[in-house]
N, C-alpha and C. Protein backbone atom coordinates (compact mmCIF):
# COMPACT_ATOMS: atom_id res chain seq x y z
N UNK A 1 -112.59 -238.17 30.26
CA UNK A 1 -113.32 -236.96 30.65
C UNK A 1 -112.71 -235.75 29.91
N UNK A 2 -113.62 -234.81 28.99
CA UNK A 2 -112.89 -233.83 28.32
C UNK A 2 -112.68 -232.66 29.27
N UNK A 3 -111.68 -232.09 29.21
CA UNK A 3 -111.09 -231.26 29.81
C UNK A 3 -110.66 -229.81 28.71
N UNK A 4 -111.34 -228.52 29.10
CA UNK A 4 -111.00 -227.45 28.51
C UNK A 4 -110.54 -226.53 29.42
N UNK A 5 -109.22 -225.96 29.77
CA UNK A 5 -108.90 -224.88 30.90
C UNK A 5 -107.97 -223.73 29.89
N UNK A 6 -108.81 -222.68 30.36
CA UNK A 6 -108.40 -221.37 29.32
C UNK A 6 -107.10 -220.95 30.75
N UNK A 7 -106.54 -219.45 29.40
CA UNK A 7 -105.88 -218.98 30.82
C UNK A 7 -105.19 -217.83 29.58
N UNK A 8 -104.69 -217.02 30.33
CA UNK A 8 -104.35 -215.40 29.95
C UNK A 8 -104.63 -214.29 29.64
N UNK A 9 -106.01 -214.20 30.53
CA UNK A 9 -107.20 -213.29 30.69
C UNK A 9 -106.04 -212.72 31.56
N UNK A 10 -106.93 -211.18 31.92
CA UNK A 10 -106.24 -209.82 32.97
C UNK A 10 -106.56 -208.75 32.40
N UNK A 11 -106.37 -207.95 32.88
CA UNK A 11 -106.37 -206.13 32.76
C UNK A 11 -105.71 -205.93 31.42
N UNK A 12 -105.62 -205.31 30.69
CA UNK A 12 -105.13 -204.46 29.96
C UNK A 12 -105.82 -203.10 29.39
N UNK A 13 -104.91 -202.16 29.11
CA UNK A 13 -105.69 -200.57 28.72
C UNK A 13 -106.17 -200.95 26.84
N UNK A 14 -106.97 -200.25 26.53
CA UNK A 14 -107.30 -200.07 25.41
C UNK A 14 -106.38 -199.74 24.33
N UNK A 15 -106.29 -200.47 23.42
CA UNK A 15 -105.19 -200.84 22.29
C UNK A 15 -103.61 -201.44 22.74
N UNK A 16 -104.34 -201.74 23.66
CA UNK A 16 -103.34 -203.46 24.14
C UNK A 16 -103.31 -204.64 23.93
N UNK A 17 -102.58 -205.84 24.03
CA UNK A 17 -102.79 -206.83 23.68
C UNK A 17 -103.15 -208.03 25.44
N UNK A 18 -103.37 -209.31 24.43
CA UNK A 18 -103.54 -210.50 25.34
C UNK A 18 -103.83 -211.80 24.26
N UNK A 19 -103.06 -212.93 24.83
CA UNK A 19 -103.04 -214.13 24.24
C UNK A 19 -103.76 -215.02 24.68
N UNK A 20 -104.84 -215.74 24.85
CA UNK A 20 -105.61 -216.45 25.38
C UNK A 20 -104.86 -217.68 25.17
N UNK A 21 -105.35 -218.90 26.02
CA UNK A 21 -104.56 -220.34 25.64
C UNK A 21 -105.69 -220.95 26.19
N UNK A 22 -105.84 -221.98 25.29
CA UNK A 22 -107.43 -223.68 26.32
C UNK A 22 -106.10 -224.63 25.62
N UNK A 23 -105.73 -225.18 27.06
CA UNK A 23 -105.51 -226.57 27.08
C UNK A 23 -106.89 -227.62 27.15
N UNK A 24 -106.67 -228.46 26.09
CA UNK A 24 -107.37 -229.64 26.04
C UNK A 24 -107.28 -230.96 26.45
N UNK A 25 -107.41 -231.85 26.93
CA UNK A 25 -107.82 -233.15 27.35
C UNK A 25 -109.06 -233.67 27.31
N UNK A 26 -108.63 -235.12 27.28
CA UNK A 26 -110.19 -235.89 27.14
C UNK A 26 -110.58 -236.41 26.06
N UNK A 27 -109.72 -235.91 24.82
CA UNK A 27 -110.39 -236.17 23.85
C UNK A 27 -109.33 -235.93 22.45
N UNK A 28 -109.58 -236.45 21.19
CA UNK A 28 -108.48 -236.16 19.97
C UNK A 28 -108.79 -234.94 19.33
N UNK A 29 -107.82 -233.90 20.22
CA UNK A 29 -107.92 -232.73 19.54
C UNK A 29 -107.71 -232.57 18.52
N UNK A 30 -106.59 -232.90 17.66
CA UNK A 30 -106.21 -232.78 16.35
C UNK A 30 -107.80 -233.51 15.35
N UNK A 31 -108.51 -233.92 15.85
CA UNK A 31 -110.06 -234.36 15.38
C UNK A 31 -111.04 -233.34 15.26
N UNK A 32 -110.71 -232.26 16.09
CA UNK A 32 -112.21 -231.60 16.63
C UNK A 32 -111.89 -230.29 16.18
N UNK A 33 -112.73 -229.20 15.72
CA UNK A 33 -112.77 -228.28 15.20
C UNK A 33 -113.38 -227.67 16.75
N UNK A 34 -112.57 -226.29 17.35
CA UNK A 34 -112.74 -225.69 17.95
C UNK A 34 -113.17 -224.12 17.68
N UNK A 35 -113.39 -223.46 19.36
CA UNK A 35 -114.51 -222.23 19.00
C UNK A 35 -113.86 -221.46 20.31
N UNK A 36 -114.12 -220.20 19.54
CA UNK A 36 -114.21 -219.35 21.22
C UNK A 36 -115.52 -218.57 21.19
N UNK A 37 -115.78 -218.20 22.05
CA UNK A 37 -116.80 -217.44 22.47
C UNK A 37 -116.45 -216.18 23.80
N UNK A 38 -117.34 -215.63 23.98
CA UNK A 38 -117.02 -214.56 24.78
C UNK A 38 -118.61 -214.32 25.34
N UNK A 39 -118.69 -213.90 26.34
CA UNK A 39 -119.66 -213.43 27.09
C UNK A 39 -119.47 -212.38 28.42
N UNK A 40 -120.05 -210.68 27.79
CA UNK A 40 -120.22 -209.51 28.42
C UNK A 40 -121.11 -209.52 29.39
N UNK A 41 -121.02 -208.64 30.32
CA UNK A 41 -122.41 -208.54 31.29
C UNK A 41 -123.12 -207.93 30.60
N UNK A 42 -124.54 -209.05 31.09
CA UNK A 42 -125.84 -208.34 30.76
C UNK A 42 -125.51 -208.90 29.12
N UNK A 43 -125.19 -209.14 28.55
CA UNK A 43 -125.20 -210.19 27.10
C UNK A 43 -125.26 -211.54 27.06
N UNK A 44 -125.53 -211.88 26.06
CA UNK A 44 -125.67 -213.11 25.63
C UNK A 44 -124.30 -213.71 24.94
N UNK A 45 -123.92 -214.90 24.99
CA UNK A 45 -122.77 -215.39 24.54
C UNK A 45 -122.23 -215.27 23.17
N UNK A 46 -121.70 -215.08 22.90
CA UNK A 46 -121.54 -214.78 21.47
C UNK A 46 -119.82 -215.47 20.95
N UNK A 47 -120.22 -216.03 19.56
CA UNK A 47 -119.06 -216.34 19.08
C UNK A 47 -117.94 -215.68 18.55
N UNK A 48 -116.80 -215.69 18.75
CA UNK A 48 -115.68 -215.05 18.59
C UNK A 48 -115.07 -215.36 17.36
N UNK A 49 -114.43 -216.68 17.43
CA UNK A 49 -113.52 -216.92 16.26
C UNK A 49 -113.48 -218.80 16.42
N UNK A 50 -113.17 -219.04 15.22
CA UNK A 50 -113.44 -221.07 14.86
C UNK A 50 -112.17 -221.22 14.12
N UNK A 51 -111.69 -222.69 14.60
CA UNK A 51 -110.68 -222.94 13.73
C UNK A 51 -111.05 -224.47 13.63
N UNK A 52 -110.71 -224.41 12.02
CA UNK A 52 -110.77 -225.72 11.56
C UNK A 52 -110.01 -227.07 12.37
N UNK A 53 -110.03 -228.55 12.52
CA UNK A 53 -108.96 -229.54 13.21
C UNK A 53 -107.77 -228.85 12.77
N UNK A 54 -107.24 -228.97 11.07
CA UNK A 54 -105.79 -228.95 11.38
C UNK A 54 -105.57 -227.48 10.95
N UNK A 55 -106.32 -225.92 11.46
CA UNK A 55 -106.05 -225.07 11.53
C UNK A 55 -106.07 -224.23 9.84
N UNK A 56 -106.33 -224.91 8.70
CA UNK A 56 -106.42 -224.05 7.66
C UNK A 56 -107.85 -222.89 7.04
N UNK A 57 -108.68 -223.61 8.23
CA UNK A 57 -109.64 -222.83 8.15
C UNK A 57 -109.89 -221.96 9.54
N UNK A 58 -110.40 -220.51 9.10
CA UNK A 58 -110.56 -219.78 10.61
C UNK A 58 -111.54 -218.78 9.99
N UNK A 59 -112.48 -218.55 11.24
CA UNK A 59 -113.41 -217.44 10.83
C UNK A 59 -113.56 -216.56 12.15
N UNK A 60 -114.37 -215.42 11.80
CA UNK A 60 -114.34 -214.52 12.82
C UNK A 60 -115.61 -213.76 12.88
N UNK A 61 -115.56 -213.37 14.10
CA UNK A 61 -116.74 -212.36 14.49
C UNK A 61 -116.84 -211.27 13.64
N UNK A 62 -117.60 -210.34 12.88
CA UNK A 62 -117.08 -209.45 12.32
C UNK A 62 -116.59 -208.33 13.49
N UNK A 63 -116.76 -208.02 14.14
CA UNK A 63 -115.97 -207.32 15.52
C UNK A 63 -114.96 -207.46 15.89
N UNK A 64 -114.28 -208.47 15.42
CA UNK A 64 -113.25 -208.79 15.94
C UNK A 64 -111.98 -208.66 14.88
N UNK A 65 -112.49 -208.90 14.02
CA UNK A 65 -111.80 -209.33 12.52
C UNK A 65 -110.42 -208.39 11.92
N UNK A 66 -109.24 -208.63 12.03
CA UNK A 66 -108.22 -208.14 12.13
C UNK A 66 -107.30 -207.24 12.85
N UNK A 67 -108.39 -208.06 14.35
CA UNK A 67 -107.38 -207.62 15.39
C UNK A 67 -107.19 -209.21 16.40
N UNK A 68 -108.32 -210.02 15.80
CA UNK A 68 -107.83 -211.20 16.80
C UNK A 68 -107.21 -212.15 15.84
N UNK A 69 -106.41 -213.17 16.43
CA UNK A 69 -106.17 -214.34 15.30
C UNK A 69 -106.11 -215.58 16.77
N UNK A 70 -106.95 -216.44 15.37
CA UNK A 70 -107.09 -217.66 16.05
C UNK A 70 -105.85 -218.63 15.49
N UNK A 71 -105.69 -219.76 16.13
CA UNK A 71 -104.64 -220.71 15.91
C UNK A 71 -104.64 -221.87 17.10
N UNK A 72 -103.80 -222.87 16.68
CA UNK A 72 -103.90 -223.86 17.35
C UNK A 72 -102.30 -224.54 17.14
N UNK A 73 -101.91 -225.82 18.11
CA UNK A 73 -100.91 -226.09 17.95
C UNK A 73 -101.03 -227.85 18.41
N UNK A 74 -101.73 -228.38 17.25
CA UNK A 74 -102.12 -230.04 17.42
C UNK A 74 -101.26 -230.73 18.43
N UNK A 75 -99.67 -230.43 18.28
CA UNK A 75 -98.96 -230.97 19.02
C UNK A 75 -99.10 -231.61 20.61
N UNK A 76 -99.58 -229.99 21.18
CA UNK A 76 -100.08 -230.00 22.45
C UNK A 76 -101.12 -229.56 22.73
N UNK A 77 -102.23 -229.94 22.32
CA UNK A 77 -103.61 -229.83 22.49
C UNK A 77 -103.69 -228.49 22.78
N UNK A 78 -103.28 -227.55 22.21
CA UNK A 78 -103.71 -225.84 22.82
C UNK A 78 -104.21 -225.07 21.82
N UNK A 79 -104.84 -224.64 21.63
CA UNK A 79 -106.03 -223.67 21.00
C UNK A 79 -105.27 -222.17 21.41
N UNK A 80 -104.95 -221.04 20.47
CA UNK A 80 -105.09 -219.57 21.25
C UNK A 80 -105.66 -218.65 20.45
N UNK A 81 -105.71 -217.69 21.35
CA UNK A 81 -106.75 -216.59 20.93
C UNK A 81 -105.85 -215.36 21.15
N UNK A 82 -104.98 -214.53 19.85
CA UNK A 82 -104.14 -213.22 20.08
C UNK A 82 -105.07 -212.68 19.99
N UNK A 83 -105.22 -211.05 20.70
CA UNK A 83 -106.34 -210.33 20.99
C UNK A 83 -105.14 -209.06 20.53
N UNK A 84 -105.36 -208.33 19.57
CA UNK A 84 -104.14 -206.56 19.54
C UNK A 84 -105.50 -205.39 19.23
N UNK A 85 -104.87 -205.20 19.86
CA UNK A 85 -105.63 -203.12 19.69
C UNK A 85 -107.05 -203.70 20.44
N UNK A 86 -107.08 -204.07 21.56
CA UNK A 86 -108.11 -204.34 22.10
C UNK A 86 -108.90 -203.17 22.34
N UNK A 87 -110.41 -202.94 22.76
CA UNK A 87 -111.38 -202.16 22.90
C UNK A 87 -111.96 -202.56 24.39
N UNK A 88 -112.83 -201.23 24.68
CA UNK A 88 -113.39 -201.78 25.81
C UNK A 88 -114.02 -202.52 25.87
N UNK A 89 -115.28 -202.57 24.69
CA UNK A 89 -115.98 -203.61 24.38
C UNK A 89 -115.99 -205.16 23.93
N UNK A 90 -114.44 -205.08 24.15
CA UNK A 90 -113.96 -206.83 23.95
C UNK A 90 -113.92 -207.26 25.70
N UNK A 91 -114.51 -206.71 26.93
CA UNK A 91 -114.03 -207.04 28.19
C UNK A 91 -115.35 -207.65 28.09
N UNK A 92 -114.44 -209.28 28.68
CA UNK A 92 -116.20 -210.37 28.50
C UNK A 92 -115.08 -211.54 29.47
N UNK A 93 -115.93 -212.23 29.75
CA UNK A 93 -115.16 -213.87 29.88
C UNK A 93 -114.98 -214.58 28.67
N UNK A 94 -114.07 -214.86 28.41
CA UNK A 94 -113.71 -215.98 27.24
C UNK A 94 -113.57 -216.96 27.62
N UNK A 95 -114.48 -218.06 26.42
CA UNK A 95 -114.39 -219.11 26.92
C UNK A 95 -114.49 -220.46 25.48
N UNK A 96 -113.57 -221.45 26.02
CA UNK A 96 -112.71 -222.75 24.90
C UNK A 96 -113.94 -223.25 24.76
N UNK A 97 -114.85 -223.75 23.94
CA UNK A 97 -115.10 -224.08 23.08
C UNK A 97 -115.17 -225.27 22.39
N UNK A 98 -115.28 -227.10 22.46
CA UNK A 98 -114.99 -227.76 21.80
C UNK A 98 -117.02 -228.45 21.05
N UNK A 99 -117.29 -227.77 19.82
CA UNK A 99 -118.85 -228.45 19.64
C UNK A 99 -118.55 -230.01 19.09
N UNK A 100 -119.86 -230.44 19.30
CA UNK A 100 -119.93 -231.94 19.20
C UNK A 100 -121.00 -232.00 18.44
N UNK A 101 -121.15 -232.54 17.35
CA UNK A 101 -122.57 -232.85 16.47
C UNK A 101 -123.68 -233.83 17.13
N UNK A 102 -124.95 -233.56 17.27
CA UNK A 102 -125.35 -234.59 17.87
C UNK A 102 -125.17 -234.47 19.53
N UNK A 103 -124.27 -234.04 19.82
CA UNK A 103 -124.19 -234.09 21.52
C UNK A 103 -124.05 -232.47 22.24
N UNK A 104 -123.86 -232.64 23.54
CA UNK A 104 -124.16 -231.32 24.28
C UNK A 104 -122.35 -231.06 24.04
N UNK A 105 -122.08 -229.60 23.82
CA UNK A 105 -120.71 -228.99 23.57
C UNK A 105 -120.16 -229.17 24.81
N UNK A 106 -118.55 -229.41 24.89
CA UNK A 106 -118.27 -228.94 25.70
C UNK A 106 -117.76 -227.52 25.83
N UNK A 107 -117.30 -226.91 27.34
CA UNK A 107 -117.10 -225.68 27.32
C UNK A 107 -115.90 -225.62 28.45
N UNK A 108 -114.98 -224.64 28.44
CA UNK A 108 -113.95 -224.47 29.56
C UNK A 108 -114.73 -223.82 30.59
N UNK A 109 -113.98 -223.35 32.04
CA UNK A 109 -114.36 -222.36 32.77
C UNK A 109 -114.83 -220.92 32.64
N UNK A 110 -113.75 -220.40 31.23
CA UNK A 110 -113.59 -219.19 31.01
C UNK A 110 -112.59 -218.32 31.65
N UNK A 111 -111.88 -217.86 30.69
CA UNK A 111 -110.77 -216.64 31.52
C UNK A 111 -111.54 -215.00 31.37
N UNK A 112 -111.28 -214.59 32.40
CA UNK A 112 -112.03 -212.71 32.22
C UNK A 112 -111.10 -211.64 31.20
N UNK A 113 -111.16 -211.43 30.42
CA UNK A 113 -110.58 -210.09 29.89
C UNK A 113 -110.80 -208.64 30.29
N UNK A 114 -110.71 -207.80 30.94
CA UNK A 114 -110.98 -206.82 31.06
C UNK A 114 -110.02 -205.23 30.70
N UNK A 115 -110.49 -204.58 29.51
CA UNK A 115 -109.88 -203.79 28.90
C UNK A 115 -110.65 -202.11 29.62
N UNK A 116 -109.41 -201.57 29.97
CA UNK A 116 -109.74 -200.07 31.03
C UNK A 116 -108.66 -199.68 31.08
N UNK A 117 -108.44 -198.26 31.29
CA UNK A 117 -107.80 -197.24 32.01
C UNK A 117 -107.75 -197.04 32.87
């Protein structure tokens, strides 16, 4: 059974940071090319940032793009998401990400980010 559980969502003020983490199970991570996504109220889901299986490839939202970095650590199935100089407009649920060709994606719970004063 695949298993995606994010975690290190919370508060922070604007041009702060936060590290996201999806532990994985269920499945050969070091196989699977992962995703984050994010979803605002009242929006539609939208993709964040992708990293290749063994991490040499990464792309990004243009919104996001040299303030987040994606990465992964095959070892222990964990995926993260550094978030610096955050905006208000990055406050969404984030959420792990694993697509499947051919089949329905899986997806984590989602952790909340919320960036305020």
């Amino acid at each position: 059974q695949v298993q995606l559980v994010e975690s290190g969502g919370g508060l922070v003020q604007p041009g702060g940071s936060l590290r996201l983490s999806c532990v994985a199970s269920g499945f050969i991570f070091r196989n699977s090319m992962m995703k984050w996504y994010r979803q605002a109220p009242g929006k539609e889901r939208e993709l964040v940032a992708s990293i290749s299986n063994g991490g040499s490839i990464r792309n990004y939202a243009d919104s996001v793009k040299g303030r987040f970095t994606v990465s992964r650590d095959n070892a222990v199935n964990t995926m993260f998401l550094q978030m610096n100089s955050l905006k208000r407009e990055d406050t969404a649920v984030y959420y792990c990400n694993r697509p499947r060709i051919g089949g329905t994606d899986d997806w984590g719970q989602g952790t909340q980010v919320t960036v305020s004063s």
